[in-house]
N, C-alpha and C. Protein backbone atom coordinates (compact mmCIF):
# COMPACT_ATOMS: atom_id res chain seq x y z
N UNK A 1 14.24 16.66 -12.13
CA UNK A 1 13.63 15.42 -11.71
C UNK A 1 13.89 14.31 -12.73
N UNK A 2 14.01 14.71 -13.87
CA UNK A 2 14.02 13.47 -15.03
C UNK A 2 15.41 13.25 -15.24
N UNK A 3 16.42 14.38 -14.60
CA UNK A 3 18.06 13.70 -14.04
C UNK A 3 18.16 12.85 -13.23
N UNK A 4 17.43 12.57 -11.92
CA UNK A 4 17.24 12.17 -10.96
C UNK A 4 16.80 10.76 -11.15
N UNK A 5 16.01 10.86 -12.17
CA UNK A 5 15.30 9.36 -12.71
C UNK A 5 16.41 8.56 -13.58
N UNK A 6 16.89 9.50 -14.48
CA UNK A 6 17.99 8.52 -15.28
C UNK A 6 19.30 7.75 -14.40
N UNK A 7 19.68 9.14 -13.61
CA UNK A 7 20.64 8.71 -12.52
C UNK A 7 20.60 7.50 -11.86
N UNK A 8 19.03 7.30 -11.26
CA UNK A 8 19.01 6.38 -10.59
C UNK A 8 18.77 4.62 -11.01
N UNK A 9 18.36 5.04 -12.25
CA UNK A 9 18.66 3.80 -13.08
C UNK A 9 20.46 3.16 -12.96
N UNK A 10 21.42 3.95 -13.84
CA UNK A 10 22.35 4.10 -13.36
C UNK A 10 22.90 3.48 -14.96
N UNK A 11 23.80 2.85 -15.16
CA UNK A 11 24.12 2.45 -16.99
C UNK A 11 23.72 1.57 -18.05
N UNK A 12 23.16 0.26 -16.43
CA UNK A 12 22.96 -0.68 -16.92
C UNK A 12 21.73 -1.21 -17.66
N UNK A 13 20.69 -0.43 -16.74
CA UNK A 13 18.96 -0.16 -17.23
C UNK A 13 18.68 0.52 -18.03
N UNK A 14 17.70 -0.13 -19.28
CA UNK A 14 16.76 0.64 -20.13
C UNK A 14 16.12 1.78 -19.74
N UNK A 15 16.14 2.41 -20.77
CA UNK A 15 15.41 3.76 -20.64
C UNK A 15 14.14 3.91 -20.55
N UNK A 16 13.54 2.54 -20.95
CA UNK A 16 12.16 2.44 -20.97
C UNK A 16 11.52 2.09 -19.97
N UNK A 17 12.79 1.84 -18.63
CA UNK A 17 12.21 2.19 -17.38
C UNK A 17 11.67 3.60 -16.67
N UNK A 18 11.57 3.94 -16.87
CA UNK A 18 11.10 5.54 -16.84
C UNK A 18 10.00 5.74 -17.16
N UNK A 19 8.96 6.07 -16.90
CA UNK A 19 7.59 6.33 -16.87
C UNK A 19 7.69 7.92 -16.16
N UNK A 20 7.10 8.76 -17.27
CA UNK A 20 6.85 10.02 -16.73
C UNK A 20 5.33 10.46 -17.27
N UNK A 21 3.76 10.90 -16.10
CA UNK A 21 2.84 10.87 -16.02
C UNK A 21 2.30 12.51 -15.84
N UNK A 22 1.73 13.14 -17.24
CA UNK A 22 1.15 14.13 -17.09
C UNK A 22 -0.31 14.24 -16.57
N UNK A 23 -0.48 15.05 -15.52
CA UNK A 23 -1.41 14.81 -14.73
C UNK A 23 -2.03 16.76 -14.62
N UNK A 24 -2.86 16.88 -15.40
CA UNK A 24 -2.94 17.94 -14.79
C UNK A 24 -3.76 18.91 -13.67
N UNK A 25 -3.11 18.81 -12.63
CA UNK A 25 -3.34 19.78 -11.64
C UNK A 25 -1.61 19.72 -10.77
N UNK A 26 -2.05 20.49 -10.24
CA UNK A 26 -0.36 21.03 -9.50
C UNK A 26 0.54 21.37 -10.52
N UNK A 27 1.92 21.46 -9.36
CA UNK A 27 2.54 22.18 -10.25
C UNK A 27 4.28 21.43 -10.01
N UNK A 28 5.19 21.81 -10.54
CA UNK A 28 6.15 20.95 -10.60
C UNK A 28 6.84 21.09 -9.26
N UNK A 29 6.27 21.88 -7.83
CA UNK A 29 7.07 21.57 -6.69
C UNK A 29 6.30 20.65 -6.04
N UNK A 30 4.63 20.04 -6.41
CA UNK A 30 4.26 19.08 -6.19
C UNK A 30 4.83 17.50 -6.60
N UNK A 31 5.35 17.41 -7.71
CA UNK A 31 5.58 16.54 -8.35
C UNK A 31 7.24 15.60 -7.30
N UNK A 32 7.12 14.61 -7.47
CA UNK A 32 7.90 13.42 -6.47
C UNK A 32 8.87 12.45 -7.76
N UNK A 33 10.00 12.15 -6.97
CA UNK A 33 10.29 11.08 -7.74
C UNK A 33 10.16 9.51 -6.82
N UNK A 34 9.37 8.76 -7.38
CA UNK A 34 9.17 7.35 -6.28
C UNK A 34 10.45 6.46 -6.63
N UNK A 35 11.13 6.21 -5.92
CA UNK A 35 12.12 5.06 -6.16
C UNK A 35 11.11 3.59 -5.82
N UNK A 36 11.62 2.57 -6.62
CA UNK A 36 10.55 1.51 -7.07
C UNK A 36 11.75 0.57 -5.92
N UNK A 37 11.49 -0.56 -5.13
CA UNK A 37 11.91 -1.37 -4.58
C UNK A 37 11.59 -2.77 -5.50
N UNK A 38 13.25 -3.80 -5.38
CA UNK A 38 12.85 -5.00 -5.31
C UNK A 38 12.75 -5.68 -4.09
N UNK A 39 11.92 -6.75 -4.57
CA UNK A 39 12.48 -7.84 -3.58
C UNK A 39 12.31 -9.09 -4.00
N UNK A 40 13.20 -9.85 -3.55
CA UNK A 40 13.49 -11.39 -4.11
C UNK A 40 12.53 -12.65 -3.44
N UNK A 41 12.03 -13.23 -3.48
CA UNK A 41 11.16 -14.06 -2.82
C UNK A 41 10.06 -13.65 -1.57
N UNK A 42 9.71 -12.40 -2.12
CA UNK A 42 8.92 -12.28 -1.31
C UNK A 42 6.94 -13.23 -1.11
N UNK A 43 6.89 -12.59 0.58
CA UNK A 43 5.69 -13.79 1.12
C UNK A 43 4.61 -13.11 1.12
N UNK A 44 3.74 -13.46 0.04
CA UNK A 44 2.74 -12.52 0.18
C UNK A 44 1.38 -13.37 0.57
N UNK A 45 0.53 -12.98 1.39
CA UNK A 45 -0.68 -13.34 2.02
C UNK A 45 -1.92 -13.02 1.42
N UNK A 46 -3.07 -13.80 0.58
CA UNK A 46 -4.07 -13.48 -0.05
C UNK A 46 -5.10 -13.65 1.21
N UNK A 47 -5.93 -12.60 1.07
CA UNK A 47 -7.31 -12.60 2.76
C UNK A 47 -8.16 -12.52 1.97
N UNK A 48 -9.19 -12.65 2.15
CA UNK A 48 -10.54 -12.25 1.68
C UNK A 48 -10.98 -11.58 2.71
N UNK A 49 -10.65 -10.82 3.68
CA UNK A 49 -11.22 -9.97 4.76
C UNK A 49 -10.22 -9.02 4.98
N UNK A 50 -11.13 -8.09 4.98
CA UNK A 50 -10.24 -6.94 5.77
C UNK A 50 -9.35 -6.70 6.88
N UNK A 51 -8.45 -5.89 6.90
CA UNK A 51 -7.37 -6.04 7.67
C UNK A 51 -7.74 -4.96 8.75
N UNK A 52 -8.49 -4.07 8.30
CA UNK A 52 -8.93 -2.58 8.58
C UNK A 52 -10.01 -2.52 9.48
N UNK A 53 -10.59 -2.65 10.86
CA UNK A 53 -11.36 -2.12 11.18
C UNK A 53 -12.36 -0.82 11.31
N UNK A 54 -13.58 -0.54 11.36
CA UNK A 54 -14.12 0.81 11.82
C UNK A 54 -13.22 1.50 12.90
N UNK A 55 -13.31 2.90 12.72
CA UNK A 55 -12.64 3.44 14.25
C UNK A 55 -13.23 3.33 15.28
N UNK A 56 -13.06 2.66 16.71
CA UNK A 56 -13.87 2.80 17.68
C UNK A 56 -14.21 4.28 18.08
N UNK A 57 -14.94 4.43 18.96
CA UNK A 57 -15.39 5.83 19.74
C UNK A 57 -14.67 5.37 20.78
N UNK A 58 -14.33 4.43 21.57
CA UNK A 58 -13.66 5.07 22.87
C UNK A 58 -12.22 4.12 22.26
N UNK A 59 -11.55 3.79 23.02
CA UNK A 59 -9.97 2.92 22.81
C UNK A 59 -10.01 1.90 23.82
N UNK A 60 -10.28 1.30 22.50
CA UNK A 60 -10.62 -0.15 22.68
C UNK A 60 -9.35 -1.08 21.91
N UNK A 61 -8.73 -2.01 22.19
CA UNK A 61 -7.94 -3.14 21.92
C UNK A 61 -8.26 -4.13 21.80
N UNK A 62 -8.35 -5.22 20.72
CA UNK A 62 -8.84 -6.19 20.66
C UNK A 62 -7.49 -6.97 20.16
N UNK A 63 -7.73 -8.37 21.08
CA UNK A 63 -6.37 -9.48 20.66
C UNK A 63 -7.36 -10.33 20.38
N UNK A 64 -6.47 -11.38 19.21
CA UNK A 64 -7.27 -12.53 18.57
C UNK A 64 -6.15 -13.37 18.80
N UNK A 65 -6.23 -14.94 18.96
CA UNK A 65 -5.60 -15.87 19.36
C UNK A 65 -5.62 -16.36 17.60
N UNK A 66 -6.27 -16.65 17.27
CA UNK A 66 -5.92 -16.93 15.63
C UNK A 66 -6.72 -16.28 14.60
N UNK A 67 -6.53 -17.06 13.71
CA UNK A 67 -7.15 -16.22 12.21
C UNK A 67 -8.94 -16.42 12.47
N UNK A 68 -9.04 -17.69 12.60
CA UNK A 68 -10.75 -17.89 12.43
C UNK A 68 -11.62 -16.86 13.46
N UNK A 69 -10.81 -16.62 14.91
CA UNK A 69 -11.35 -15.65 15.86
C UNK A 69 -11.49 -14.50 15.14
N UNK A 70 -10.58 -14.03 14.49
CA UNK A 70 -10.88 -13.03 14.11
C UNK A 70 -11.25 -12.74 12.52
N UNK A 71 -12.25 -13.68 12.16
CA UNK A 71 -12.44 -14.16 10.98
C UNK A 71 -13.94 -13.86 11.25
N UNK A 72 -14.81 -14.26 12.77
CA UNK A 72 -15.47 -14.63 13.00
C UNK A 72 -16.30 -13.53 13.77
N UNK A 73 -15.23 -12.36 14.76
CA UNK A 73 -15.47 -10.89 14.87
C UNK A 73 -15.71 -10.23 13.51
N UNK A 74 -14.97 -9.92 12.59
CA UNK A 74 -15.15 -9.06 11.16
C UNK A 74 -16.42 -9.41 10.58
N UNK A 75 -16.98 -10.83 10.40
CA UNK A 75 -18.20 -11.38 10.21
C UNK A 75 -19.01 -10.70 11.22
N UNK A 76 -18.86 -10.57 12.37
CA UNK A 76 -20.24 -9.99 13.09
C UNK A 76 -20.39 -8.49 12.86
N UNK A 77 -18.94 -7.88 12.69
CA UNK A 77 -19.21 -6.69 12.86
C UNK A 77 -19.80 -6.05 11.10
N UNK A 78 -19.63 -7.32 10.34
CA UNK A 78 -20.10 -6.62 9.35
C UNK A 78 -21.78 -6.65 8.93
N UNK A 79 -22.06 -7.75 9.63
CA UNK A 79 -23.76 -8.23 9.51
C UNK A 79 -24.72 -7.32 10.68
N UNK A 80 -23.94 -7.31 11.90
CA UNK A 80 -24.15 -6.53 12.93
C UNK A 80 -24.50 -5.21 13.23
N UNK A 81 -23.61 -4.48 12.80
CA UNK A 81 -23.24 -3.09 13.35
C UNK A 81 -22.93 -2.27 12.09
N UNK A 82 -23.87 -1.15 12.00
CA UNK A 82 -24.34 -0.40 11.02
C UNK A 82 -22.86 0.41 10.55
């Protein structure tokens, strides 16, 4: 795995990219290597509300026409409904 990591750096990258995290429980067929993504100008969106609803009990779909509609559901369901 720590071939796998240097490899993927490749000649040009520091070594001090590499972060390796002793953790103990499991065992080394648990253990992953994460390849890290860039991206160049990316658009990122700050909310102050959750994106996540409760799970309904039956299947239910809800569409919102804009942000405040559904700005304005998340508000009820959080003052509302236990």
């Amino acid at each position: 795995m720590a071939v796998d990591a240097v490899s993927f750096l490749g000649d040009n990258l520091p070594l001090n990219m590499i972060v390796i995290k002793k953790i103990n429980c499991g065992s080394l067929p648990d253990s992953k290597l994460i390849k890290a993504e860039h991206y160049k100008n990316p658009s990122i969106a700050l909310l102050n509300i959750e994106l996540e609803l409760k799970e309904e009990k039956d299947n239910a779909e809800l569409r919102f026409a804009n942000v405040s509609d559904y700005q304005q559901f998340s508000n009820f369901l959080r003052t509302q409904v236990p």
